[in-house]
Protein backbone atom coordinates (compact mmCIF):
# COMPACT_ATOMS: atom_id res chain seq x y z
CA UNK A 1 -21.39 71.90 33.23
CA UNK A 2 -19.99 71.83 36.78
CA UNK A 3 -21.64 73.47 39.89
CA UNK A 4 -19.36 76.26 40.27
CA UNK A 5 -20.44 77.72 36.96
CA UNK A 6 -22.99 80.94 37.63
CA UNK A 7 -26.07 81.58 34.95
CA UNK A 8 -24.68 85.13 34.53
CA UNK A 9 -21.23 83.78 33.28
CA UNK A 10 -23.12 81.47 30.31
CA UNK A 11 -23.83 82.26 26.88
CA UNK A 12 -26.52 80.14 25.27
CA UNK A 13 -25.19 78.28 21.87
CA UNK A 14 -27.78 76.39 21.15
CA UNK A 15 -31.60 75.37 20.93
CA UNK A 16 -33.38 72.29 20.74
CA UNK A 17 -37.21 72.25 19.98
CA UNK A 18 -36.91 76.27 20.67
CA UNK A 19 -35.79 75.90 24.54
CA UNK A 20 -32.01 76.49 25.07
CA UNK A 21 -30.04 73.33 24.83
CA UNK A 22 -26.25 73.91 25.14
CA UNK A 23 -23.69 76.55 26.33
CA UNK A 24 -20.55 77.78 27.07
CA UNK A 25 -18.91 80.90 29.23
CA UNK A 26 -18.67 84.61 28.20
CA UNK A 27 -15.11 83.57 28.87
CA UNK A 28 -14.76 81.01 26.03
CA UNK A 29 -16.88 82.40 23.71
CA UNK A 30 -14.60 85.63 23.66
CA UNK A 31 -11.59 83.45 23.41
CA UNK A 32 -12.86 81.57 20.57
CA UNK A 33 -13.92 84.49 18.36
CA UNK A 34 -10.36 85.98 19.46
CA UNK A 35 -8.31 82.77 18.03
CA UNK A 36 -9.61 83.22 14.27
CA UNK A 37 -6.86 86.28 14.26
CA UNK A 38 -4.05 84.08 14.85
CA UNK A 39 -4.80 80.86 13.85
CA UNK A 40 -7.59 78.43 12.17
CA UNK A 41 -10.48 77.33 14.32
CA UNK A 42 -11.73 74.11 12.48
CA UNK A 43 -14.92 72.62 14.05
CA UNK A 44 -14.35 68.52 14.44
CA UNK A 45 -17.87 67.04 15.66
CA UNK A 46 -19.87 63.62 15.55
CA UNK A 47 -22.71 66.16 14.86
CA UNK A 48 -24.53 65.47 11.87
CA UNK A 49 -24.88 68.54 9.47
CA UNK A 50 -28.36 69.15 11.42
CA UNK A 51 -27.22 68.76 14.54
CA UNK A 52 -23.86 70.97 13.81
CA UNK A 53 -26.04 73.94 12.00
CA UNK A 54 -27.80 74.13 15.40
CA UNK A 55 -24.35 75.73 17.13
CA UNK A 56 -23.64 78.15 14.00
CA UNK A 57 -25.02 81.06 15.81
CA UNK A 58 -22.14 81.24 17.65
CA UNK A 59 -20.66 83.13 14.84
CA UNK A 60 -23.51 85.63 14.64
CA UNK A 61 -21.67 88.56 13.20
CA UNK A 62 -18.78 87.24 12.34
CA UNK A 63 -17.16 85.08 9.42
CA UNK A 64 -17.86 81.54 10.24
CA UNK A 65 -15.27 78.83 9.76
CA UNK A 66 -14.31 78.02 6.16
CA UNK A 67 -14.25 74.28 7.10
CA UNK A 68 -15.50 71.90 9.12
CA UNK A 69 -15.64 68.35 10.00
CA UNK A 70 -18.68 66.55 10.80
CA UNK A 71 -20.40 63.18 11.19
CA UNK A 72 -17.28 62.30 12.89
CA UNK A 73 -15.13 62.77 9.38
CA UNK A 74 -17.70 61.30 6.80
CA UNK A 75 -18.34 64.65 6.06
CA UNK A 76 -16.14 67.86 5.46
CA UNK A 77 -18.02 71.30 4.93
CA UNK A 78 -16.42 74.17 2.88
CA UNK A 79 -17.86 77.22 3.15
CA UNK A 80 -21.02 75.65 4.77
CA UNK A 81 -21.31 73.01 1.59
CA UNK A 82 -20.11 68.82 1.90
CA UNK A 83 -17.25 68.31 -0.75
CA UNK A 84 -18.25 66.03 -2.60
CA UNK A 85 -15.09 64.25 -3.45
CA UNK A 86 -14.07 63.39 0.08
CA UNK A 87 -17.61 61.60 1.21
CA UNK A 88 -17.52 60.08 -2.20
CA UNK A 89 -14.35 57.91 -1.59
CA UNK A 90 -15.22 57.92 2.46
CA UNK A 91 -18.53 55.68 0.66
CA UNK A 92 -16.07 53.78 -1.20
CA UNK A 93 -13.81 52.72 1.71
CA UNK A 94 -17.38 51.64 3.62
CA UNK A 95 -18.53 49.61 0.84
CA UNK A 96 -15.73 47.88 0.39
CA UNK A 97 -15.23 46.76 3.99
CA UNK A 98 -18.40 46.37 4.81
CA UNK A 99 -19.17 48.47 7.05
CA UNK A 100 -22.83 49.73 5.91
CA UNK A 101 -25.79 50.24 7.68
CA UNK A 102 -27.69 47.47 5.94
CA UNK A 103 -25.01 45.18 7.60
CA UNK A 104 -25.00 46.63 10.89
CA UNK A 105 -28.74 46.98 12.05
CA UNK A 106 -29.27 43.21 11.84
CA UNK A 107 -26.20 42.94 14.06
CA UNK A 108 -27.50 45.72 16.88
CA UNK A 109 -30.92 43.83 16.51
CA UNK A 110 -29.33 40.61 17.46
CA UNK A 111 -27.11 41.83 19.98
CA UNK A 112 -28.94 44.77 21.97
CA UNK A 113 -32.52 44.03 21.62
CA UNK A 114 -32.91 44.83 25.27
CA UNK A 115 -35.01 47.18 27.65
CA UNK A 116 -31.83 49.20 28.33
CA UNK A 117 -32.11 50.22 24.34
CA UNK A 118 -34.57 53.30 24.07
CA UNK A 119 -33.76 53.87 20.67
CA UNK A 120 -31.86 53.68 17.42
CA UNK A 121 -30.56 56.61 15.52
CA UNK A 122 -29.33 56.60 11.97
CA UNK A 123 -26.63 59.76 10.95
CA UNK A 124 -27.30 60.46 7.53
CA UNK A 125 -26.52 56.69 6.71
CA UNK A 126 -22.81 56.84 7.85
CA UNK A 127 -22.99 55.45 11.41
CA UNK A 128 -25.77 54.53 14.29
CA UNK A 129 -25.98 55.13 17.97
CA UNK A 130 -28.76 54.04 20.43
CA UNK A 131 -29.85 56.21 23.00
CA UNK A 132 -29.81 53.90 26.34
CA UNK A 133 -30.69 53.89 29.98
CA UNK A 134 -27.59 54.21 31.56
CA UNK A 135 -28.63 52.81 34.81
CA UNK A 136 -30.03 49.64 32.76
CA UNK A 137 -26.97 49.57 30.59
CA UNK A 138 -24.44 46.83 31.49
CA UNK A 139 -21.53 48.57 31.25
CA UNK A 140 -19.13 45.02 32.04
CA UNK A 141 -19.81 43.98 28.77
CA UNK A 142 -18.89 46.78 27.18
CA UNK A 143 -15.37 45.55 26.13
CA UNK A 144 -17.10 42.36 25.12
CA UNK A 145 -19.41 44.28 22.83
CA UNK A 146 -15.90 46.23 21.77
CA UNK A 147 -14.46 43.05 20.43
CA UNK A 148 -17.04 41.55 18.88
CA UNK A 149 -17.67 44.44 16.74
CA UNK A 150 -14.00 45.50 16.16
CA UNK A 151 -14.15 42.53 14.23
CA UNK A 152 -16.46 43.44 11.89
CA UNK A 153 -15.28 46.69 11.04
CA UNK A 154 -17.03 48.99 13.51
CA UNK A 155 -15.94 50.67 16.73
CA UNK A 156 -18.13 51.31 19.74
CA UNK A 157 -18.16 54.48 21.81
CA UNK A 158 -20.03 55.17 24.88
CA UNK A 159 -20.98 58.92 25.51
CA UNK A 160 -23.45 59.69 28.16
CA UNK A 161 -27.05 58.42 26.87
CA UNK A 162 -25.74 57.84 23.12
CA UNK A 163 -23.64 54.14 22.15
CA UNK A 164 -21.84 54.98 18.91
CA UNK A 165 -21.22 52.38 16.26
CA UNK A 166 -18.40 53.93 14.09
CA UNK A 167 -17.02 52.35 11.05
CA UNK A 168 -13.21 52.53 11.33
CA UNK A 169 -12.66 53.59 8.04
CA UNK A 170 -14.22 57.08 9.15
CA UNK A 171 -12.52 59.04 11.47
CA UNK A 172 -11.48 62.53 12.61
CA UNK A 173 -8.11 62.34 11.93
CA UNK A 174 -8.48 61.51 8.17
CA UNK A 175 -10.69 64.49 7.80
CA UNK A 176 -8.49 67.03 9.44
CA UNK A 177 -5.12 65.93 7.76
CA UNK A 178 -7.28 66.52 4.55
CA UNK A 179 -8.30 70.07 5.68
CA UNK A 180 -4.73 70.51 6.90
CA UNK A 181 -3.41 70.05 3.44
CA UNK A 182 -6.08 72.28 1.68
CA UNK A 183 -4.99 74.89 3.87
CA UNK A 184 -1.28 74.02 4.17
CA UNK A 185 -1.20 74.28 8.04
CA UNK A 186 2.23 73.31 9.40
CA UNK A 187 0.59 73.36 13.20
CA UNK A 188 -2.25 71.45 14.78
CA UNK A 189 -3.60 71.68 18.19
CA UNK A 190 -6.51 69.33 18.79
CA UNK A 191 -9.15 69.13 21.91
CA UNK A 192 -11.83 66.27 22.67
CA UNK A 193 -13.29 64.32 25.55
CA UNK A 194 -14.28 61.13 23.96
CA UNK A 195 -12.94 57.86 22.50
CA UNK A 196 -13.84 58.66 19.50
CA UNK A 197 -11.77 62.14 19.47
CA UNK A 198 -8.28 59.91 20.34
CA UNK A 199 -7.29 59.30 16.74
CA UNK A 200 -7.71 63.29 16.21
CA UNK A 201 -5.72 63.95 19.26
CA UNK A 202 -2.76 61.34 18.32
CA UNK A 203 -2.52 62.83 14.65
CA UNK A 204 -2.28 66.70 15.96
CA UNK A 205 1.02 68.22 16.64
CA UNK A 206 -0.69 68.68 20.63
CA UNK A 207 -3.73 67.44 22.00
CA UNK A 208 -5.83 68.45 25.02
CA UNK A 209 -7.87 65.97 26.61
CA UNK A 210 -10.96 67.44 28.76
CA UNK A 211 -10.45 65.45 32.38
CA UNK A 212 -14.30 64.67 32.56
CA UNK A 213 -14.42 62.80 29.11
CA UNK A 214 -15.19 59.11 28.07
CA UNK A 215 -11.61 58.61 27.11
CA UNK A 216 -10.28 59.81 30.56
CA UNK A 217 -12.38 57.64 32.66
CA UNK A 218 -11.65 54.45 30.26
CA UNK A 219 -7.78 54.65 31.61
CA UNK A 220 -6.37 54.45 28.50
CA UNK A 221 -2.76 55.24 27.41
CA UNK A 222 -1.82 58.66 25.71
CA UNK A 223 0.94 59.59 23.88
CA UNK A 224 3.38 62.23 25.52
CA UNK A 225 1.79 65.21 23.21
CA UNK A 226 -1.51 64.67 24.82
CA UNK A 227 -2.38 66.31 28.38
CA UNK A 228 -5.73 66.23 30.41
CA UNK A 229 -6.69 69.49 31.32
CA UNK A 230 -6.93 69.92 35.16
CA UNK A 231 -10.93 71.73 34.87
CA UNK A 232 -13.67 69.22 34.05
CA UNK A 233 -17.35 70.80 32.30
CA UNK A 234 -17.53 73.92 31.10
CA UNK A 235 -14.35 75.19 32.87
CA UNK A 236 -12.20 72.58 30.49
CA UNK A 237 -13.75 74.45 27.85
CA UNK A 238 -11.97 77.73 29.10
CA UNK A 239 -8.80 76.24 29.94
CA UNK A 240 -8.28 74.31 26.31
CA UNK A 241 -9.18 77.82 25.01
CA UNK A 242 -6.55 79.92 26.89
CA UNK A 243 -3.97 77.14 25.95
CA UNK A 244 -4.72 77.49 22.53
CA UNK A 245 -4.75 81.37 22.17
CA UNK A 246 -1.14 81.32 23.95
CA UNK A 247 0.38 78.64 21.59
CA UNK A 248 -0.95 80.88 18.72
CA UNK A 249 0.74 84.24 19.63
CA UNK A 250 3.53 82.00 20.01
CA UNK A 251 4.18 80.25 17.10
């Protein structure tokens, strides 16, 4: 969140276990509600459908967004309800590479059965990600880990806690060209902090990369239509949101 940030400038977004879990400013929230008068907000999340329900009050009286992405594209919500047709052939494409649960979790087991692994976490049978201890973790072998399962199909993203195992055949960017065509968008503007946000970022028109993120730190090369925002925490939050807002009374 950043130390600079003052309780009285937060609005509370979320709840875990009925304590408050996540937030953002006063600031941002205003700006986001503001943007849905110019232009389309379309939530893009690794959340599962659980997990991204959790945020909805945000839009407490007011129209929520007509689509969404989540499990990090496996899913697309319209109107609150998966499509059926997209997940179906997102399945397929699994299948037929291989990239299924049932042929992962033997591979984590024989791979990370260490005391650094706290647990294992299945989204809605599309993808898994361990919850470590990062001061346990050995983060040198990370690119090892990388290559090995690149190889197989899957892609590995470390966010904070969580180590993502991704199959490549689902990804943000697939989902929101498919949204972009159902809603025949000629402009996209895309923001994310992590690896697994990149392909989203590359396909948009501009991207905004949030200078404390995964991706940042992991040095690696961006295309010119991709800039890192200059705030890190919550503050990156307000700055991608006042970017947006002005390209969208300007286009």
């Amino acid at each position: 969140m950043g130390s600079n940030v003052r309780e009285e400038e937060l609005v509370e977004v979320e709840k875990l276990k009925g304590e408050p879990y996540s937030f953002m400013t006063k600031n941002s929230h205003k700006a986001l509600m503001d943007i849905g008068s110019t232009a389309f907000f379309l939530p893009v999340t690794t959340r599962t459908e659980v997990q991204y329900n959790r945020v909805m009050n945000i839009f407490s009286g007011t129209v929520p967004p007509q689509f969404a992405v989540i499990s990090n594209g496996a899913v697309v919500l319209e109107n609150g309800e998966p499509v059926k047709e997209w997940s179906a052939e997102i399945r397929r494409k699994c299948i037929d590479q291989k990239t299924v649960l049932e042929t992962l979790l033997p591979l984590i087991e024989r791979y990370f059965s260490e005391e650094w692994v706290l647990n294992i976490k299945q989204a809605d049978d599309w993808f898994v990600y361990l919850i470590i201890d990062r001061a346990r973790f050995p983060a040198e072998q990370l690119a090892s880990f990388s290559r090995i399962f690149r190889e197989m199909g899957w892609s590995i993203s470390l966010q904070g806690r969580k180590l993502y195992f991704m199959p490549e055949s689902i990804t943000k960017a697939r989902a929101m060209e498919y949204v972009k065509q159902r809603l025949q968008a000629d402009y996209v503007v895309a923001a994310g902090d992590s690896l697994l946000d990149l392909d989203l970022l590359e396909s948009a028109d501009e991207g905004l990369l949030a200078a404390h993120g995964e991706a940042v730190q992991n040095d690696r090369a961006l295309s010119s239509h991709i800039r890192v925002t200059k705030h890190t925490g919550i503050k990156a939050g307000e700055e991608i949101l006042a970017h947006v807002a002005n390209i969208a009374q300007h286009r």
